[in-house]
PDB file of N, CA and C in Angstrom:
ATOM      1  N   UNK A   1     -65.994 -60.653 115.448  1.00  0.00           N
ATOM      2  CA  UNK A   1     -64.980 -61.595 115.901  1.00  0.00           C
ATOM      3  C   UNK A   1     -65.093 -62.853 115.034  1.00  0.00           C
ATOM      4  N   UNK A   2     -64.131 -63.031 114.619  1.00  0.00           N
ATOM      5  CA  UNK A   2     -63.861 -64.628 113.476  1.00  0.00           C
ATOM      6  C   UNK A   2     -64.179 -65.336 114.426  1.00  0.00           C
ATOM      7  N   UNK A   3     -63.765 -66.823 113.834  1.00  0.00           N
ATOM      8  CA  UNK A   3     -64.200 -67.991 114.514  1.00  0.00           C
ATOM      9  C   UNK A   3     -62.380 -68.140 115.075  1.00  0.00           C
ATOM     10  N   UNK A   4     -61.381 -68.146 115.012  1.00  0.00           N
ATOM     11  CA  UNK A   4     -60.576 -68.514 115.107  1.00  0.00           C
ATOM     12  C   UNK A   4     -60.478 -67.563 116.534  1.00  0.00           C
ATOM     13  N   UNK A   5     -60.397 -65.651 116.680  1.00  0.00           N
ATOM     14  CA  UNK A   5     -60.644 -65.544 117.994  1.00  0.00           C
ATOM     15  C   UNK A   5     -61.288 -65.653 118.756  1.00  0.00           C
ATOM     16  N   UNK A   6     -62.668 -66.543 118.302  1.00  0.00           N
ATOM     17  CA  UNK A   6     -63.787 -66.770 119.582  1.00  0.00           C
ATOM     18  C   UNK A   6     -62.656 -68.286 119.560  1.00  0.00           C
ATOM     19  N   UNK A   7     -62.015 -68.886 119.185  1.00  0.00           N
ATOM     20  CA  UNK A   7     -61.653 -69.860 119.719  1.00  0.00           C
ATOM     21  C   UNK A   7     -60.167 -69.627 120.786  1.00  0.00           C
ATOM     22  N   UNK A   8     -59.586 -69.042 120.283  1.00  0.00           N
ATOM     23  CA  UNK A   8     -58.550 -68.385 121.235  1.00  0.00           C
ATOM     24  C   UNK A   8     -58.846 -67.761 122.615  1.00  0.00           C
ATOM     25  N   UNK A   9     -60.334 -67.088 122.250  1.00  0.00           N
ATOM     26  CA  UNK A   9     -60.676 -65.815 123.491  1.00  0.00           C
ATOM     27  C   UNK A   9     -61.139 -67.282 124.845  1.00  0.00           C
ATOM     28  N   UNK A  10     -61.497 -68.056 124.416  1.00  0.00           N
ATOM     29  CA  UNK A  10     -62.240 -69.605 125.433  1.00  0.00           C
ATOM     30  C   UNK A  10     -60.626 -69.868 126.389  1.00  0.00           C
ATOM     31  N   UNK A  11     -61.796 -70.205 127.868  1.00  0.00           N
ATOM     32  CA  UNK A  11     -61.051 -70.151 128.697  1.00  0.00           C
ATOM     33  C   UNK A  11     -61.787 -71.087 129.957  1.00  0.00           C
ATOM     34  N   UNK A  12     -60.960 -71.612 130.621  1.00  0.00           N
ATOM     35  CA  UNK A  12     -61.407 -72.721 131.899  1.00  0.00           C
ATOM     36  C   UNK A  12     -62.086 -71.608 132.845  1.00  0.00           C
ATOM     37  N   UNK A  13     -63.372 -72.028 133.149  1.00  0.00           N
ATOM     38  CA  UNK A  13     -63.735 -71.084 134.158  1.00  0.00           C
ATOM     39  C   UNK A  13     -63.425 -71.621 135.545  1.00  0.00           C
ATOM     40  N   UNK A  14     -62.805 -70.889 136.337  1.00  0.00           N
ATOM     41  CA  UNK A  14     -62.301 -70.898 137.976  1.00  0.00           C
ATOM     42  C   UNK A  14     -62.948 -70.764 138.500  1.00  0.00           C
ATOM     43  N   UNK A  15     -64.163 -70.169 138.651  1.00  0.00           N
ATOM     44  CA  UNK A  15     -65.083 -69.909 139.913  1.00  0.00           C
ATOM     45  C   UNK A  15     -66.376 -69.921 139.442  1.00  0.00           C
ATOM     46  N   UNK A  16     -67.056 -71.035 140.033  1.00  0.00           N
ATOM     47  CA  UNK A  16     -68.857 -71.256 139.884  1.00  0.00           C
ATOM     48  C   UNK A  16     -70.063 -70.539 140.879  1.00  0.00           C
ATOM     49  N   UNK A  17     -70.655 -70.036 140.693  1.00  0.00           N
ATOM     50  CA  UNK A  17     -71.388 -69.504 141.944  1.00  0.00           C
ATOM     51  C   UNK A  17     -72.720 -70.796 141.980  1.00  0.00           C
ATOM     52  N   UNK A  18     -72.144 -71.578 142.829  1.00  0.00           N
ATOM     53  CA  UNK A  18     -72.930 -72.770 143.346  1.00  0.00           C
ATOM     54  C   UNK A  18     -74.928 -72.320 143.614  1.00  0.00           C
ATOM     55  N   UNK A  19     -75.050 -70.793 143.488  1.00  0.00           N
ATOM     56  CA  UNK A  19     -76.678 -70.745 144.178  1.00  0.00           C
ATOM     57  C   UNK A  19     -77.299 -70.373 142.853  1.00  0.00           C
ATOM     58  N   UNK A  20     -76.505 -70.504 141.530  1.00  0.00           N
ATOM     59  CA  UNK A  20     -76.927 -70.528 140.185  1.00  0.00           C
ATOM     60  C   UNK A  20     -76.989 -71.549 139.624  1.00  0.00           C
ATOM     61  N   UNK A  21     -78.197 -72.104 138.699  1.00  0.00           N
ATOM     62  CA  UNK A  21     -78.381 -72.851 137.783  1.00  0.00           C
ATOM     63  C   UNK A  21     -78.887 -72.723 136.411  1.00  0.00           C
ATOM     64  N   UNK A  22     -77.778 -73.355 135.643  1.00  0.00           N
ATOM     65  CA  UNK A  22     -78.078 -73.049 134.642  1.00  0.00           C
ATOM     66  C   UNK A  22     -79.815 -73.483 133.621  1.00  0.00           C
ATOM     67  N   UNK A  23     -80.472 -72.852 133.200  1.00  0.00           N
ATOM     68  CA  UNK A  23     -81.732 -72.815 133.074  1.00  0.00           C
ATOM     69  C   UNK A  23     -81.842 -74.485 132.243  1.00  0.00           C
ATOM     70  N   UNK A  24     -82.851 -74.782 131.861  1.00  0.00           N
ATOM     71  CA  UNK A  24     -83.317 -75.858 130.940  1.00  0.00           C
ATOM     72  C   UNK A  24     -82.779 -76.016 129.957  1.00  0.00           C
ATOM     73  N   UNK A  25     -83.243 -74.578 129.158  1.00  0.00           N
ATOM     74  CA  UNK A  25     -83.487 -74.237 127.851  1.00  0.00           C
ATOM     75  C   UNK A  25     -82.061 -74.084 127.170  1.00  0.00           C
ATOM     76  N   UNK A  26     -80.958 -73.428 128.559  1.00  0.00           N
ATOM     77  CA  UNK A  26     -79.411 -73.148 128.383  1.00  0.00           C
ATOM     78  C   UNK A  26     -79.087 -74.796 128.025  1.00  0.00           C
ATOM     79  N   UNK A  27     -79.542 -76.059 129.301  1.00  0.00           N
ATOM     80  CA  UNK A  27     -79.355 -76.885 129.034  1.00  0.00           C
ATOM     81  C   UNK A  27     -79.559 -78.091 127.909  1.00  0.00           C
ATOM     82  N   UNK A  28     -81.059 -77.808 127.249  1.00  0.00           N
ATOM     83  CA  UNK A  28     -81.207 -78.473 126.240  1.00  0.00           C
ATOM     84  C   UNK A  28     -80.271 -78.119 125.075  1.00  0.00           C
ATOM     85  N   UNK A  29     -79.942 -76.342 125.045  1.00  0.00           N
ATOM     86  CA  UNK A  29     -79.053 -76.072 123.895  1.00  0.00           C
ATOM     87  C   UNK A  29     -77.749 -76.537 124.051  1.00  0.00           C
ATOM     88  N   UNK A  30     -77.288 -76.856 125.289  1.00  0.00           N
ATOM     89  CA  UNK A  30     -75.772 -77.573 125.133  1.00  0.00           C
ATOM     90  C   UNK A  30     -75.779 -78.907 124.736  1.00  0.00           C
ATOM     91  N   UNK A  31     -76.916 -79.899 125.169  1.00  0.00           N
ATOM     92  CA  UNK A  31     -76.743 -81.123 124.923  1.00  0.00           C
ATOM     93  C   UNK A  31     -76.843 -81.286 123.343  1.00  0.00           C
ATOM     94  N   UNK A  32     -77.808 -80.066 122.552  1.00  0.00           N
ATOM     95  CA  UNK A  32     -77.796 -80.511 121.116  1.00  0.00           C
ATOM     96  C   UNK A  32     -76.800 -79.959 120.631  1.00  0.00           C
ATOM     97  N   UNK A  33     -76.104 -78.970 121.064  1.00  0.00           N
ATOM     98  CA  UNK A  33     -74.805 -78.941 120.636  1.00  0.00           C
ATOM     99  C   UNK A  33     -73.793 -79.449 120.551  1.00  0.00           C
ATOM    100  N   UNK A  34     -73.555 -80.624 121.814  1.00  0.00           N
ATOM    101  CA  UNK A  34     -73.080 -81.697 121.743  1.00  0.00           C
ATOM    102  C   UNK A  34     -73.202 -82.794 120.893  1.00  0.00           C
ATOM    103  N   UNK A  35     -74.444 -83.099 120.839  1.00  0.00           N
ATOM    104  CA  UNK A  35     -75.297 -84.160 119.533  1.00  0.00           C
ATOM    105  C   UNK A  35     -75.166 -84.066 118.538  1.00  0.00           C
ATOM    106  N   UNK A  36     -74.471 -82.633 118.172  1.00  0.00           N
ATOM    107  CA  UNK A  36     -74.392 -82.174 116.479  1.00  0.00           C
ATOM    108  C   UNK A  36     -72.778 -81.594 116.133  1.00  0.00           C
ATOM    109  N   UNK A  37     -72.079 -82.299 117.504  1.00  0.00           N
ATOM    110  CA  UNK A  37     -70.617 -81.717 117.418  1.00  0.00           C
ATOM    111  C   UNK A  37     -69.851 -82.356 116.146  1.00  0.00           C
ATOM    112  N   UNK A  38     -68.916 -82.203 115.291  1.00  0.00           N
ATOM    113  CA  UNK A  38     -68.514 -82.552 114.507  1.00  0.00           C
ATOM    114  C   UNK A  38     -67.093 -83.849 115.118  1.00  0.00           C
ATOM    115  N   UNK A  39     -67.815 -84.428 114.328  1.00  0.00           N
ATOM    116  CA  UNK A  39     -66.821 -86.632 114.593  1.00  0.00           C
ATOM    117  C   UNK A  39     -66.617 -87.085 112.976  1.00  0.00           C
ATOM    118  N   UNK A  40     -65.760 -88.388 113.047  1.00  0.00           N
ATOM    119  CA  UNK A  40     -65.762 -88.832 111.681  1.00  0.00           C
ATOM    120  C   UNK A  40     -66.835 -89.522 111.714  1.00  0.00           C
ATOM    121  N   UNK A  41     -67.228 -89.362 110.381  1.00  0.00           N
ATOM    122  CA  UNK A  41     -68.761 -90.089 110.012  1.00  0.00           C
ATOM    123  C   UNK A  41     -69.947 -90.034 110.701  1.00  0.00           C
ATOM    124  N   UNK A  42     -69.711 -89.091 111.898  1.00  0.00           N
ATOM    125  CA  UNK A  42     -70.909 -89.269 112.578  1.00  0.00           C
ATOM    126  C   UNK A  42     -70.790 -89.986 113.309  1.00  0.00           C
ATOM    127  N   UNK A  43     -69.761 -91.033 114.025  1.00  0.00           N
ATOM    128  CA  UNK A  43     -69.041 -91.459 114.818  1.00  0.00           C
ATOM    129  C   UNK A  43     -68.701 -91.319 115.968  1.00  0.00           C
ATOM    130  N   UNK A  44     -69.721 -91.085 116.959  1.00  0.00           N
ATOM    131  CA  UNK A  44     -69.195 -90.200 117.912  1.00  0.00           C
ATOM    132  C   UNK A  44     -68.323 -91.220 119.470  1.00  0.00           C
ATOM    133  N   UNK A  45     -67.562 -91.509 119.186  1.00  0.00           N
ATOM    134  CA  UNK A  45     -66.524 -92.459 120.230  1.00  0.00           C
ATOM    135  C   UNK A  45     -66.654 -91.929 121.341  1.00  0.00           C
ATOM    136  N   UNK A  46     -67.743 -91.463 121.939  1.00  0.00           N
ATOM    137  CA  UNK A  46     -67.643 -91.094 123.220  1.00  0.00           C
ATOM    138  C   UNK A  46     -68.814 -91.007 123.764  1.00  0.00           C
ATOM    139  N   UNK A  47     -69.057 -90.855 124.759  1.00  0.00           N
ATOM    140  CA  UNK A  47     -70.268 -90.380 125.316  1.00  0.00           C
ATOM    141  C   UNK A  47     -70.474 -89.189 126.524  1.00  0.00           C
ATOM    142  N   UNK A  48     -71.260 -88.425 126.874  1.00  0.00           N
ATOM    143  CA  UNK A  48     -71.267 -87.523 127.561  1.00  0.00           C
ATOM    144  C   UNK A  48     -72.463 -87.758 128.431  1.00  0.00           C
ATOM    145  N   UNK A  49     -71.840 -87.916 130.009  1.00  0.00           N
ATOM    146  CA  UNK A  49     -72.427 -87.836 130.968  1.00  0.00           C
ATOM    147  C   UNK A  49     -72.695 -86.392 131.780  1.00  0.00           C
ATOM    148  N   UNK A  50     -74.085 -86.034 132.240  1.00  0.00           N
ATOM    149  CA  UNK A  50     -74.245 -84.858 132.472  1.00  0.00           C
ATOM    150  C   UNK A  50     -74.655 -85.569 134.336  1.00  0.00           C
ATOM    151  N   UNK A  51     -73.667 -85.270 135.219  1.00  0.00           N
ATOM    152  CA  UNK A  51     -74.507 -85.148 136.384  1.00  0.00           C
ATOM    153  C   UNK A  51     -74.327 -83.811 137.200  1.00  0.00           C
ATOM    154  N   UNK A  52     -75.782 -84.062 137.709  1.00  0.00           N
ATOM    155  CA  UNK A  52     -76.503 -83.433 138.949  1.00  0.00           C
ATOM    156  C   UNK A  52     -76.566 -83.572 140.204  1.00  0.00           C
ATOM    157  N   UNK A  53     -76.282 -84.545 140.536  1.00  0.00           N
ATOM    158  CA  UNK A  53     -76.304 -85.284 141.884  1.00  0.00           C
ATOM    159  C   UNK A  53     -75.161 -84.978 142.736  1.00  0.00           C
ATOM    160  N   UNK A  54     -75.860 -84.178 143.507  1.00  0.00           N
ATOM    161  CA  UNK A  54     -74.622 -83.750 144.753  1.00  0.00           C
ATOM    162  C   UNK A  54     -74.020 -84.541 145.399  1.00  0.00           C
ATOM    163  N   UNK A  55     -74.465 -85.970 145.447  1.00  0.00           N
ATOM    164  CA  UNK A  55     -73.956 -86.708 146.320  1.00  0.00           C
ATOM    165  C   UNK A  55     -72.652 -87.535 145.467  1.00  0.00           C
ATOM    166  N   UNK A  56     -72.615 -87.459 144.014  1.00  0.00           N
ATOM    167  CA  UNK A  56     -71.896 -88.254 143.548  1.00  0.00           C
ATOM    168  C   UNK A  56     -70.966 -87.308 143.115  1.00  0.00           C
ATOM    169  N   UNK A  57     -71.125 -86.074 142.724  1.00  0.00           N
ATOM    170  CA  UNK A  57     -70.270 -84.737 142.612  1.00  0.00           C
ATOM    171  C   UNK A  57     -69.455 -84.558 143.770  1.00  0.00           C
ATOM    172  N   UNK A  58     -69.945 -85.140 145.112  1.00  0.00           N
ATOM    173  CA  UNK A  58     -68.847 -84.265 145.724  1.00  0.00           C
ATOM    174  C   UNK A  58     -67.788 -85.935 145.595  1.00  0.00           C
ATOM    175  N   UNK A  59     -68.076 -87.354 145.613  1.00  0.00           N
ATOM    176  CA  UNK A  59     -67.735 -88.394 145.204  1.00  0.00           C
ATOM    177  C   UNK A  59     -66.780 -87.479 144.197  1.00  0.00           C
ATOM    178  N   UNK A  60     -66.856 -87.788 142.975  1.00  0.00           N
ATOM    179  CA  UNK A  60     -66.124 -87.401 142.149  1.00  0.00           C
ATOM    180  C   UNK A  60     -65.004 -86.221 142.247  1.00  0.00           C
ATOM    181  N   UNK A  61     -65.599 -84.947 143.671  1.00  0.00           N
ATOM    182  CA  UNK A  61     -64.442 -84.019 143.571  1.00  0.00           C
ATOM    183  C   UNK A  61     -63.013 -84.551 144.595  1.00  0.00           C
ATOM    184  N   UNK A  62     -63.732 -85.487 145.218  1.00  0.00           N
ATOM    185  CA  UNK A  62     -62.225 -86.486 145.879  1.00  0.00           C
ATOM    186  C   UNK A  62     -61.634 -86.776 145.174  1.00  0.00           C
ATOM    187  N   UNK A  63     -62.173 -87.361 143.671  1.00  0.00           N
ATOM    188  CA  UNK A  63     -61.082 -88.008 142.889  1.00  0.00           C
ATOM    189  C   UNK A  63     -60.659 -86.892 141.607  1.00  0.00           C
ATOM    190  N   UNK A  64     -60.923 -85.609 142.235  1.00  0.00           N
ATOM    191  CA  UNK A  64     -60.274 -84.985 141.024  1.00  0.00           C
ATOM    192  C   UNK A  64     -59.831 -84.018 141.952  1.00  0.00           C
ATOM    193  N   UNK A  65     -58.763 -84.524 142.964  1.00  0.00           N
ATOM    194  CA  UNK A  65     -57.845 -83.260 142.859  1.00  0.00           C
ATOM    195  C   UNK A  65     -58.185 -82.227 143.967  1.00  0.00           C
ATOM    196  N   UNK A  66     -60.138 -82.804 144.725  1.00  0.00           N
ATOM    197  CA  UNK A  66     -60.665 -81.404 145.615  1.00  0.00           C
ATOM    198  C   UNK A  66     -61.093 -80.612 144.470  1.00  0.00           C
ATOM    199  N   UNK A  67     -61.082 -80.563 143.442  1.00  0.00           N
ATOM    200  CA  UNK A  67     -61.539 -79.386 142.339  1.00  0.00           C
ATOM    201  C   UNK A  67     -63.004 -78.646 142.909  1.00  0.00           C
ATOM    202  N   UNK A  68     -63.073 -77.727 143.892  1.00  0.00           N
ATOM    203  CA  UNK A  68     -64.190 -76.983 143.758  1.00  0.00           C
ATOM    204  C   UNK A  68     -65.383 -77.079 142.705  1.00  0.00           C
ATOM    205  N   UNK A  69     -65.030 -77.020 141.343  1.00  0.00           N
ATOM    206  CA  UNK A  69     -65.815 -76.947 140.153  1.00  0.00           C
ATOM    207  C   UNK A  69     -66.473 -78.014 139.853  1.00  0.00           C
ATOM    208  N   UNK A  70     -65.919 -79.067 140.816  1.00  0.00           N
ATOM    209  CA  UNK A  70     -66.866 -79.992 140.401  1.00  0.00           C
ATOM    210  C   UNK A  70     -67.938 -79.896 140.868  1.00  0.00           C
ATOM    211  N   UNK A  71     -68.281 -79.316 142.630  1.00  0.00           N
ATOM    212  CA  UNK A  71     -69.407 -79.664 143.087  1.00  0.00           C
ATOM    213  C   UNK A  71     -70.172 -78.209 143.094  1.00  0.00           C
ATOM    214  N   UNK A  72     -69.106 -77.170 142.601  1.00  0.00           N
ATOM    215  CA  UNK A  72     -69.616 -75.475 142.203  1.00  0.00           C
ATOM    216  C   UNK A  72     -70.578 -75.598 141.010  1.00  0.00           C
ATOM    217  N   UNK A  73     -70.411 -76.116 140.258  1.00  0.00           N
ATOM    218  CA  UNK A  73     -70.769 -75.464 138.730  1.00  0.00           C
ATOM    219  C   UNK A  73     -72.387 -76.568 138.768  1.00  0.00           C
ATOM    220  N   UNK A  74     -73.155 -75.995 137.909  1.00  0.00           N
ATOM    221  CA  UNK A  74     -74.326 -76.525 137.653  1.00  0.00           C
ATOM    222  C   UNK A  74     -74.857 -77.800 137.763  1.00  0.00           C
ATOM    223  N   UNK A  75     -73.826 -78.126 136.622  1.00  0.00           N
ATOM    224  CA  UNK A  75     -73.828 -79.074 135.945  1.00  0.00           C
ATOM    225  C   UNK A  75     -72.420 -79.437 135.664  1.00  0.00           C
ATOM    226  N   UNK A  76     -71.811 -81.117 135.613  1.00  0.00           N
ATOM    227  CA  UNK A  76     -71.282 -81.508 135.530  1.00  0.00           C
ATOM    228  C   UNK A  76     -71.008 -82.492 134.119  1.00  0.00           C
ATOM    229  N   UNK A  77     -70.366 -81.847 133.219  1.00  0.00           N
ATOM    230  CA  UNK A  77     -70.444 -82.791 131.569  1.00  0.00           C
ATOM    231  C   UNK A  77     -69.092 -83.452 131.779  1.00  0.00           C
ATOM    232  N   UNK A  78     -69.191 -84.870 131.686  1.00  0.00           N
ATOM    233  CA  UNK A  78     -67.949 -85.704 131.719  1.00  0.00           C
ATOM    234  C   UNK A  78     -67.706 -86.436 129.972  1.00  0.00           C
ATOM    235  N   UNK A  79     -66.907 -86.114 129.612  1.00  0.00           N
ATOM    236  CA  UNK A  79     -66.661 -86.930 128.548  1.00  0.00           C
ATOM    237  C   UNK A  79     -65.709 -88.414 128.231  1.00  0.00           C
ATOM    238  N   UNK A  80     -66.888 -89.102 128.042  1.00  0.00           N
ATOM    239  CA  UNK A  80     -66.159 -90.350 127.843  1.00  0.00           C
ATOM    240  C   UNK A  80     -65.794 -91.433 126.862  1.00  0.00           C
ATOM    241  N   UNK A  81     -64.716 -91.539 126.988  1.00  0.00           N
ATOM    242  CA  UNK A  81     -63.935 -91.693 125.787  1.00  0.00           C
ATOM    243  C   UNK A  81     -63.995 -93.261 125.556  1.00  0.00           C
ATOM    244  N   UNK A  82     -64.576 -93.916 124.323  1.00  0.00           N
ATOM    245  CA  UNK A  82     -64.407 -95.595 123.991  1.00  0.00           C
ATOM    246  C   UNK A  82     -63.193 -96.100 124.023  1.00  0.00           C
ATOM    247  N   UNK A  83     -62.567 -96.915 125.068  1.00  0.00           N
ATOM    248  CA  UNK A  83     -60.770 -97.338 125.103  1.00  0.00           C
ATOM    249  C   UNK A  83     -61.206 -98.429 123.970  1.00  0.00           C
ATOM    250  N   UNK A  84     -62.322 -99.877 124.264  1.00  0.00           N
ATOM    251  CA  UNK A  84     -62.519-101.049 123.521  1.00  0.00           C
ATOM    252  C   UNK A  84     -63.151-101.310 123.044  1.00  0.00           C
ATOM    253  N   UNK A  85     -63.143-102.105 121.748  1.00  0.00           N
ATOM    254  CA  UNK A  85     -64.372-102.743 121.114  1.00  0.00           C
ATOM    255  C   UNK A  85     -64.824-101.505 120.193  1.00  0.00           C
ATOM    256  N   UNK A  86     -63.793-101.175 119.712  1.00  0.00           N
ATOM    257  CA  UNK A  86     -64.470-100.065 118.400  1.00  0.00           C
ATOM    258  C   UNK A  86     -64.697-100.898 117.224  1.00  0.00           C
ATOM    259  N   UNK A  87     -64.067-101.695 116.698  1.00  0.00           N
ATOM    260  CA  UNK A  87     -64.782-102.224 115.513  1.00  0.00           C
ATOM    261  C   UNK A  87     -66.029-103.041 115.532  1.00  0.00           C
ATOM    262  N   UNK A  88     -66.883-102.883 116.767  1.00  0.00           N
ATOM    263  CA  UNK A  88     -68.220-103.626 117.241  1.00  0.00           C
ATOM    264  C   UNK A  88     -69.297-102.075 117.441  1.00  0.00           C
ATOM    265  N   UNK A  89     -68.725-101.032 118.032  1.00  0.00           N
ATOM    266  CA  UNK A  89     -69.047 -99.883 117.878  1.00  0.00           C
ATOM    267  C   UNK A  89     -69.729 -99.737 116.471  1.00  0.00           C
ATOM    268  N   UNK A  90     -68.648 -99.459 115.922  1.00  0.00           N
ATOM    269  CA  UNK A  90     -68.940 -98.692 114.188  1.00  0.00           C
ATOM    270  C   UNK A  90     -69.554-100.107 113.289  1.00  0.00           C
ATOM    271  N   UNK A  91     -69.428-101.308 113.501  1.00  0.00           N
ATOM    272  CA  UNK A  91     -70.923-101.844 112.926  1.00  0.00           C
ATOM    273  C   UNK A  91     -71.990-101.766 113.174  1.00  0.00           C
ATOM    274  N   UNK A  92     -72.082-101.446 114.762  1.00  0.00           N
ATOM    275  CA  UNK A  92     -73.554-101.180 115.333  1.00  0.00           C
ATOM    276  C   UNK A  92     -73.815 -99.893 115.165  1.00  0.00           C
ATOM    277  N   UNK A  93     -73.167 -99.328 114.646  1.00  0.00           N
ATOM    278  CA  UNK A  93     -73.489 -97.495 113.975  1.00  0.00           C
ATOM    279  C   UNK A  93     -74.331 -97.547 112.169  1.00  0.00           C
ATOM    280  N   UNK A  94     -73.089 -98.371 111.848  1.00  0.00           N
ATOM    281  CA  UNK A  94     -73.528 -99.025 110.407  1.00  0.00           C
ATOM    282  C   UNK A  94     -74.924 -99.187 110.371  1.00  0.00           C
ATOM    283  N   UNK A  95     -74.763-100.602 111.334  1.00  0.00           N
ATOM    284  CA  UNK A  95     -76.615-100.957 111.207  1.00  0.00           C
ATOM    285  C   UNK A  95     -77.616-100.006 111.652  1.00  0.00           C
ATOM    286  N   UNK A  96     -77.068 -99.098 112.532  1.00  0.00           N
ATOM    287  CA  UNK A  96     -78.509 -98.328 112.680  1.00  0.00           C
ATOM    288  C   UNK A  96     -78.350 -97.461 111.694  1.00  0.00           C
ATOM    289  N   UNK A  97     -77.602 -96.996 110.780  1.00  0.00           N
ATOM    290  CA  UNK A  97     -78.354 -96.358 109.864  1.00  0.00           C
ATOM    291  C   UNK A  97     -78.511 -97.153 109.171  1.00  0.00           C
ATOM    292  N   UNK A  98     -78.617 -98.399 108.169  1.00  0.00           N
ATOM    293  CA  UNK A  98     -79.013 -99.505 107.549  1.00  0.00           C
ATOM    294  C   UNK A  98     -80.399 -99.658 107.811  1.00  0.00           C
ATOM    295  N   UNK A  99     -80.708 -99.617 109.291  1.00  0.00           N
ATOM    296  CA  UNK A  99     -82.086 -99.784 109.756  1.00  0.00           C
ATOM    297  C   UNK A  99     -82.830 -98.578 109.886  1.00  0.00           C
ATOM    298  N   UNK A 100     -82.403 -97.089 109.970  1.00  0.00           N
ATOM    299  CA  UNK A 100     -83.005 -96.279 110.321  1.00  0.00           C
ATOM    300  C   UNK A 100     -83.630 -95.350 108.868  1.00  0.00           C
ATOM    301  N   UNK A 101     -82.595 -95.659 108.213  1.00  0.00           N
ATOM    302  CA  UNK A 101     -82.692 -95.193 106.670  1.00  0.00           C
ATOM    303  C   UNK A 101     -83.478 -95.727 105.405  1.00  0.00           C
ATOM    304  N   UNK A 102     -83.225 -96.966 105.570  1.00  0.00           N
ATOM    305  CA  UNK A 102     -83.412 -98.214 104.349  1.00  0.00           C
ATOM    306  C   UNK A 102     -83.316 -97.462 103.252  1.00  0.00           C
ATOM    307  N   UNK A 103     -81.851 -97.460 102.787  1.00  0.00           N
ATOM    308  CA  UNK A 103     -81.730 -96.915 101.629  1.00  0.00           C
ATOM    309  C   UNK A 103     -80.681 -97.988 101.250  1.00  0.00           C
ATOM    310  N   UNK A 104     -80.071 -99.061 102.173  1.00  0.00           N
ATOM    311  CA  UNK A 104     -79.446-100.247 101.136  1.00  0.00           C
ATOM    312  C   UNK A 104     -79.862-101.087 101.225  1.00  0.00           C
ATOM    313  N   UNK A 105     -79.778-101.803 100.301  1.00  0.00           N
ATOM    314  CA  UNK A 105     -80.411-103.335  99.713  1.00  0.00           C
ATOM    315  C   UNK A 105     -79.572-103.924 100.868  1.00  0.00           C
ATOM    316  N   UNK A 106     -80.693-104.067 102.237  1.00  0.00           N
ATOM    317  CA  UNK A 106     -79.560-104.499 103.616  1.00  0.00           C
ATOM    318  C   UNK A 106     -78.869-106.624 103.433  1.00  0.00           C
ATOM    319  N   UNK A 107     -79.888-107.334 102.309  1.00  0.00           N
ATOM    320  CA  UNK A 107     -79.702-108.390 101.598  1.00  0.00           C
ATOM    321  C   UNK A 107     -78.499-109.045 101.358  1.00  0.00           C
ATOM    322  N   UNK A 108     -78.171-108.015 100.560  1.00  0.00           N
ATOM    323  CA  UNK A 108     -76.324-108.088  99.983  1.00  0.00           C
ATOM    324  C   UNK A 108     -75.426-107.378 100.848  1.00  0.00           C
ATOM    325  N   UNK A 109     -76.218-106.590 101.213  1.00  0.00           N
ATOM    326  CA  UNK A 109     -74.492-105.711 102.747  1.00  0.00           C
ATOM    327  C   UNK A 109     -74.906-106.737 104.076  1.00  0.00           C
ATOM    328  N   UNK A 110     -75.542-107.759 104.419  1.00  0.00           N
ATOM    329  CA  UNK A 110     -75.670-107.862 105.516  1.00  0.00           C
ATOM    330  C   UNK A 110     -74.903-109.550 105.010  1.00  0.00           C
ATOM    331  N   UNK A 111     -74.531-109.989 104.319  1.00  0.00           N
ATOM    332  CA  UNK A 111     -73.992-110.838 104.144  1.00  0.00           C
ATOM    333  C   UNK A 111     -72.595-110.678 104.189  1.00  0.00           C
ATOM    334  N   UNK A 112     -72.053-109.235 103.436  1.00  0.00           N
ATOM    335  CA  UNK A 112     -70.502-108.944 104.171  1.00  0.00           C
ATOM    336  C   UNK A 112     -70.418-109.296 105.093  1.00  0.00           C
ATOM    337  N   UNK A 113     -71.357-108.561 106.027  1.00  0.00           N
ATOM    338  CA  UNK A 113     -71.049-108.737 107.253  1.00  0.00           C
ATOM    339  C   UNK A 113     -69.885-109.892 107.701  1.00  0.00           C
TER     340      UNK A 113
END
């Protein structure tokens, strides 16, 4: 199967069996899959909240609608999207690789600034 019908064959799952959880190991591999999802520049304008908490899941399935799936499924990944303050974002992206790298003369780029 190409990549184009594993992307076609993907589908919303309808029904969670709430007395299953998804393992650790399932879970550590989604979050780095997330971490390594493809953004511009490495940019990632969003952030992803993972909850667990039954008490705020079933909170949240009031405001979506009653959706079963919210308080069915394992785990709950919310993605959240930056509305403001992106050009304060992507300098503070800048600088941490500036700082994490030191591969520019940070001297002369930090005076652009």
């Amino acid at each position: 199967m190409n990549l184009l019908d594993k992307l076609n064959w993907r589908y919303a799952t309808k029904v969670f069996d709430p007395k299953r959880k998804v393992s650790t190991d399932d879970l550590d591999f989604l979050k780095e899959a997330i971490r390594l999802s493809v953004s511009s520049y490495g940019l990632q304008m969003y952030k992803v909240l993972i909850i667990e908490s039954p008490e705020i899941r079933e909170e949240l399935r009031k405001a979506s609608w009653d959706q079963a799936q919210i308080t069915d499924a394992s785990h709950l990944f919310i993605f959240c999207n930056y509305t403001v303050n992106h050009d304060q974002h992507v300098d503070d992206y800048i600088q941490l690789i500036i700082d994490t790298q030191e591969t520019v003369d940070t001297k002369g780029l930090k005076q652009l600034w």
